[in-house]
C-alpha atoms as a PDB file:
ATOM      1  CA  UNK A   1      77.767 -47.217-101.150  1.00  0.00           C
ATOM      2  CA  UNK A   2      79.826 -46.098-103.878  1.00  0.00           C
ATOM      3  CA  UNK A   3      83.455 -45.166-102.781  1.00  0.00           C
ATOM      4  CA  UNK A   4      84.838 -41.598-104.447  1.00  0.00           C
ATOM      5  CA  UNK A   5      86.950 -42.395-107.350  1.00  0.00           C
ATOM      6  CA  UNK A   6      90.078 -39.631-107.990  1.00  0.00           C
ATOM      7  CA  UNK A   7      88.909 -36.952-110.554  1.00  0.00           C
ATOM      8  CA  UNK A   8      92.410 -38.872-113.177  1.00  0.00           C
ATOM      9  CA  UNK A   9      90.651 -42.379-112.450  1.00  0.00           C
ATOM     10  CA  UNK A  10      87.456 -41.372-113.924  1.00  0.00           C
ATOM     11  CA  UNK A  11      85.964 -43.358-116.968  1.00  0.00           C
ATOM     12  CA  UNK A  12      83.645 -40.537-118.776  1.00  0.00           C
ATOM     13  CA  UNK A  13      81.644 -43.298-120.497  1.00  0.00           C
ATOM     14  CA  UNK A  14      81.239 -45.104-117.262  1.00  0.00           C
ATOM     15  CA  UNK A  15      80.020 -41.909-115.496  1.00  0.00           C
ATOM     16  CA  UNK A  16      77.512 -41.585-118.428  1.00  0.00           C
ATOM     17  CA  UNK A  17      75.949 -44.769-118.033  1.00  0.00           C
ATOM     18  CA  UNK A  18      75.454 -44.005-114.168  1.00  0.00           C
ATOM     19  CA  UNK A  19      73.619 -40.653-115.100  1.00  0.00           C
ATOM     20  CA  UNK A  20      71.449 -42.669-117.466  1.00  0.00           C
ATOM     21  CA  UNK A  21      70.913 -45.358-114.521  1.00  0.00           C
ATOM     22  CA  UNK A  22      69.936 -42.150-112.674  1.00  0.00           C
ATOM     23  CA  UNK A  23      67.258 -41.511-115.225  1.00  0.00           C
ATOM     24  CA  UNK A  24      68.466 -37.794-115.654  1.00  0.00           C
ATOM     25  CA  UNK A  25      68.408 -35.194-118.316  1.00  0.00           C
ATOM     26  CA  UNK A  26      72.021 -33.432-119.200  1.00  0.00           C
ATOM     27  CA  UNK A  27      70.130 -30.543-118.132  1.00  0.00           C
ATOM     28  CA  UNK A  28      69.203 -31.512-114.902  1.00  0.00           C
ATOM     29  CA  UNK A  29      72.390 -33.628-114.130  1.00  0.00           C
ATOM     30  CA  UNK A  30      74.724 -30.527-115.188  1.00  0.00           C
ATOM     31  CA  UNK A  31      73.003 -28.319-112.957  1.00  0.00           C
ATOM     32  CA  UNK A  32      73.371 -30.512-110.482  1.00  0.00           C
ATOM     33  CA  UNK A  33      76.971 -31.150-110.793  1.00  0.00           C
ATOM     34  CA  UNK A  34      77.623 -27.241-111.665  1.00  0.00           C
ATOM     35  CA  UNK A  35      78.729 -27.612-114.789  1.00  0.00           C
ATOM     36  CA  UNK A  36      77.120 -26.421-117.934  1.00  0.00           C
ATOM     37  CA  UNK A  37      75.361 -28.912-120.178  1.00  0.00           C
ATOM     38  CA  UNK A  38      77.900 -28.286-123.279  1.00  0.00           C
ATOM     39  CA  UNK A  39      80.972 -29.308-120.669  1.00  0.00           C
ATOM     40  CA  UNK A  40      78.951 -32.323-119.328  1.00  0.00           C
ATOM     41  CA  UNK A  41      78.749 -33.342-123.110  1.00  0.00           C
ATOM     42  CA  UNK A  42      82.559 -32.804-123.916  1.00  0.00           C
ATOM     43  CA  UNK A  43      83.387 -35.030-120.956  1.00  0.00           C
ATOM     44  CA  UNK A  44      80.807 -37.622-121.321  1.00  0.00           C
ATOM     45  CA  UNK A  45      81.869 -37.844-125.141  1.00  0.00           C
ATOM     46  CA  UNK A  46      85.668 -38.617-124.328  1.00  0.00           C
ATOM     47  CA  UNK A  47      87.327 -41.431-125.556  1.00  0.00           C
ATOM     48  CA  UNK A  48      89.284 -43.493-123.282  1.00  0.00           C
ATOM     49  CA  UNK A  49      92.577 -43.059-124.573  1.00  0.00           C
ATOM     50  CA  UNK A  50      91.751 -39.097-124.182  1.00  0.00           C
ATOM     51  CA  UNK A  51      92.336 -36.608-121.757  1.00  0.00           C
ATOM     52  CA  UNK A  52      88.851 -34.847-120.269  1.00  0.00           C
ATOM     53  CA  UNK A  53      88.873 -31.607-117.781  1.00  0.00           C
ATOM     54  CA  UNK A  54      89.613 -32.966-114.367  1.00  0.00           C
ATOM     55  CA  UNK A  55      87.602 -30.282-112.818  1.00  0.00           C
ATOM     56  CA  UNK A  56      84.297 -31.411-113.963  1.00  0.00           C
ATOM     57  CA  UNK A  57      85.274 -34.852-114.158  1.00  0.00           C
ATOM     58  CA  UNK A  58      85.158 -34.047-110.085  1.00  0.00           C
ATOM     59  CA  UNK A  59      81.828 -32.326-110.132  1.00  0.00           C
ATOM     60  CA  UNK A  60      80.900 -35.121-112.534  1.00  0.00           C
ATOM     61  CA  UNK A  61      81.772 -37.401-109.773  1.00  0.00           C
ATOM     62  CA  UNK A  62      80.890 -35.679-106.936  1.00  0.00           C
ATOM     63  CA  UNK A  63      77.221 -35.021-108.423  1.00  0.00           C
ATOM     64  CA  UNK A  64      76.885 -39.017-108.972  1.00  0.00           C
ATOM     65  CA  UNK A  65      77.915 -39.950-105.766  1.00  0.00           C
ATOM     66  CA  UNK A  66      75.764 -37.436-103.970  1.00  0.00           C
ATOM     67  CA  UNK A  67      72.454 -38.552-106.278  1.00  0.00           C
ATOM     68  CA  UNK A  68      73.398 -42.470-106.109  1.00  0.00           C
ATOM     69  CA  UNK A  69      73.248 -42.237-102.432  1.00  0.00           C
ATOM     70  CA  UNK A  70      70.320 -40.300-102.830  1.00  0.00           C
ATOM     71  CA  UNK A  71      68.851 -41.156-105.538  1.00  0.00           C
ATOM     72  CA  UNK A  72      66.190 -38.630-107.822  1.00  0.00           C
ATOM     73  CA  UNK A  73      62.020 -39.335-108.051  1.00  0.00           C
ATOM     74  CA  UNK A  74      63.538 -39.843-111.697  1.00  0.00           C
ATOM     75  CA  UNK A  75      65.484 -42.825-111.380  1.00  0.00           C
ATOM     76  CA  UNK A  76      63.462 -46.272-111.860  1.00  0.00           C
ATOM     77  CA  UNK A  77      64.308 -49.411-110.096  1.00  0.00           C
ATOM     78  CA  UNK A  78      63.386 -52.322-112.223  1.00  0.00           C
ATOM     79  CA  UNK A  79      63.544 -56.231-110.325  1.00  0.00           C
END
């Protein structure tokens, strides 16, 4: 179980590689999250030493927590 990370502790990059792990589409994942798919972009697309929108950097966060523990038909489990 993933444990919910503040919206100022959030690593964009890191949050993109667990939407890839996810096996989603920016489409999809943005209209999960309720976000559109050009603000999913800017966020996922910061640099670390940059500051992102901390209000989608919680529905970022939010949406990944809800779809880990949950996880879409998309996602593929490899062993």
């Amino acid at each position: 179980m993933t444990q919910h990370v503040p919206s100022t502790m959030r690593e964009p990059k890191g949050d993109h590689n667990r939407r890839l792990s996810l096996g989603m589409e920016p489409d999809r994942f943005a209209a999960a999250a309720g976000i559109t798919v050009e603000e999913l972009r800017d966020y996922e697309s910061t640099g670390p030493d940059h500051d992102f929108d901390l209000s989608v950097a919680e529905r970022v966060g939010t949406a990944l927590e809800r779809l880990e523990a949950n996880p879409p038909t998309s996602q593929k489990v490899v062993n």
